[in-house]
N, C-alpha and C. Protein backbone atom coordinates (compact mmCIF):
# COMPACT_ATOMS: atom_id res chain seq x y z
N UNK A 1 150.29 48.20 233.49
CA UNK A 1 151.33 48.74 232.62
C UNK A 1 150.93 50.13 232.11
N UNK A 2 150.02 50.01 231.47
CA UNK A 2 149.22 51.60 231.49
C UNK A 2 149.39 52.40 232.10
N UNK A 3 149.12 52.22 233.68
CA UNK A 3 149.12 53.22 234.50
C UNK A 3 150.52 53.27 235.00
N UNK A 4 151.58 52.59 234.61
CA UNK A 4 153.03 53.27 234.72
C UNK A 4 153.63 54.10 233.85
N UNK A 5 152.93 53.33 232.48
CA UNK A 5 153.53 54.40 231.43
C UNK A 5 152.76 56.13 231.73
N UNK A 6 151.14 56.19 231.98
CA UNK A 6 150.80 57.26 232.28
C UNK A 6 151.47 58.09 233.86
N UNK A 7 151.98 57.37 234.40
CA UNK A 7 152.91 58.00 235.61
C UNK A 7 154.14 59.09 234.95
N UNK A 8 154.64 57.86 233.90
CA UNK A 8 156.06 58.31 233.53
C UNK A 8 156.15 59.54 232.74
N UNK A 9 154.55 59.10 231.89
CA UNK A 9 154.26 60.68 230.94
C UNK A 9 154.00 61.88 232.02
N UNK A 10 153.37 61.93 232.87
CA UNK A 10 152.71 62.50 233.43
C UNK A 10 153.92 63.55 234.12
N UNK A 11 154.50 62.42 235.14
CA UNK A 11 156.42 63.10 236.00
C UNK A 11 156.92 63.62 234.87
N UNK A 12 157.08 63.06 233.49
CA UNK A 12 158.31 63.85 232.71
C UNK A 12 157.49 65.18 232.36
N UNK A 13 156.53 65.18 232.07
CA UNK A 13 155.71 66.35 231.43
C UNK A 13 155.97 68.20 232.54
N UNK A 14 155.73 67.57 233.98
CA UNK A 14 155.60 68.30 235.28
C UNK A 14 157.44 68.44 235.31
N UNK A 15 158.12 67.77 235.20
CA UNK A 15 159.77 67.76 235.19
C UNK A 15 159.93 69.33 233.88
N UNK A 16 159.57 68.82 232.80
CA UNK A 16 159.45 69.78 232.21
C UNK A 16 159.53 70.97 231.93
N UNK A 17 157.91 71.16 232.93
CA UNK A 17 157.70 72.46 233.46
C UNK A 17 158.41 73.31 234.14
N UNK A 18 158.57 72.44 234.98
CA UNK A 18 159.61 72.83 236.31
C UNK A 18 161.06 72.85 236.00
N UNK A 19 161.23 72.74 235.26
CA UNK A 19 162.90 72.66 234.43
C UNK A 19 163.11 74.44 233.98
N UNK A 20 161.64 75.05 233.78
CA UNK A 20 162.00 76.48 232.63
C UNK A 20 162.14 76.34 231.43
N UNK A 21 161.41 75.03 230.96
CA UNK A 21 160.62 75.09 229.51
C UNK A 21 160.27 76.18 229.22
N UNK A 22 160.49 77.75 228.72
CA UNK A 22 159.55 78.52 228.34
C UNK A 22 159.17 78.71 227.06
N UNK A 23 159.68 77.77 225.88
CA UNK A 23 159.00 77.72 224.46
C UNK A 23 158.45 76.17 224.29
N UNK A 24 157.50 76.69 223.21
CA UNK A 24 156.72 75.55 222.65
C UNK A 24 157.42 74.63 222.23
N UNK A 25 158.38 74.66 221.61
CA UNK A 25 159.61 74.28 220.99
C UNK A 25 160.56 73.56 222.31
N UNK A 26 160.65 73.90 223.15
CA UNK A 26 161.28 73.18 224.46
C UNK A 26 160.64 72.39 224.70
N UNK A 27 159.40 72.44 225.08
CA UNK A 27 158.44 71.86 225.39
C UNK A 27 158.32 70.25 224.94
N UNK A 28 157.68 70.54 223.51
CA UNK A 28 157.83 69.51 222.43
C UNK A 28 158.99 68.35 222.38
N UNK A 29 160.13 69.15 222.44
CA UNK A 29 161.71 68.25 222.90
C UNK A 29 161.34 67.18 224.23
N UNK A 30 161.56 67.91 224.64
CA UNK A 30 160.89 67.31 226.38
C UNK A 30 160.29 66.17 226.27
N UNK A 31 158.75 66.20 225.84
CA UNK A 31 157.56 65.39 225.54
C UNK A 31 158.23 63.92 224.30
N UNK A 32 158.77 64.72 223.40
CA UNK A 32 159.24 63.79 222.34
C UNK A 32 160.27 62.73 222.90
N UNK A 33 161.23 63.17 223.95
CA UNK A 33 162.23 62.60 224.99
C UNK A 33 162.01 61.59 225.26
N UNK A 34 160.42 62.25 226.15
CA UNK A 34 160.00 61.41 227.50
C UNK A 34 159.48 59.84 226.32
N UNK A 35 158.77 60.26 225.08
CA UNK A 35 157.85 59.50 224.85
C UNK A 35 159.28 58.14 224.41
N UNK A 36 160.44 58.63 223.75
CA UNK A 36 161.07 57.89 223.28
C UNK A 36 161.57 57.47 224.35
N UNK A 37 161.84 57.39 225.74
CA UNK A 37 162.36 56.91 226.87
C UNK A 37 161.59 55.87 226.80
N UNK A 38 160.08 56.31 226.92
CA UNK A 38 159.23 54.80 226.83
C UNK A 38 159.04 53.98 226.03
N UNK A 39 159.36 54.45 224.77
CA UNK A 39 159.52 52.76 223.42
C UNK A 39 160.55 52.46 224.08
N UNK A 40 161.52 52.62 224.38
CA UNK A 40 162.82 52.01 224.88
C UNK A 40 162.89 51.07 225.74
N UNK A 41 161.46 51.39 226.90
CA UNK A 41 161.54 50.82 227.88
C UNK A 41 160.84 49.81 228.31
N UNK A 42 159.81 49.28 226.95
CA UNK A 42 159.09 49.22 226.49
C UNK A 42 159.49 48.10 225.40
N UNK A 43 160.70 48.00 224.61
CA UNK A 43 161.14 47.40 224.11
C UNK A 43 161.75 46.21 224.43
């Protein structure tokens, strides 16, 4: 389970990037997203 949730962080983080995140502030959104995708999924 671990190592899916670290998959999922990992793809959304690189999605991210590759999206044209160019502020810290985008960034953060993103990450905060991904993390709440996973209590969800998780739940």
């Amino acid at each position: 389970m671990k190592r899916m949730i670290s998959l999922i962080v990992v793809s959304l983080f690189t999605l991210s990037l590759l999206s044209g995140c160019n502020t810290m502030r985008g960034a953060g959104e993103d990450i905060e997203e991904g993390g709440e995708a996973i209590q969800r999924s998780s739940s």
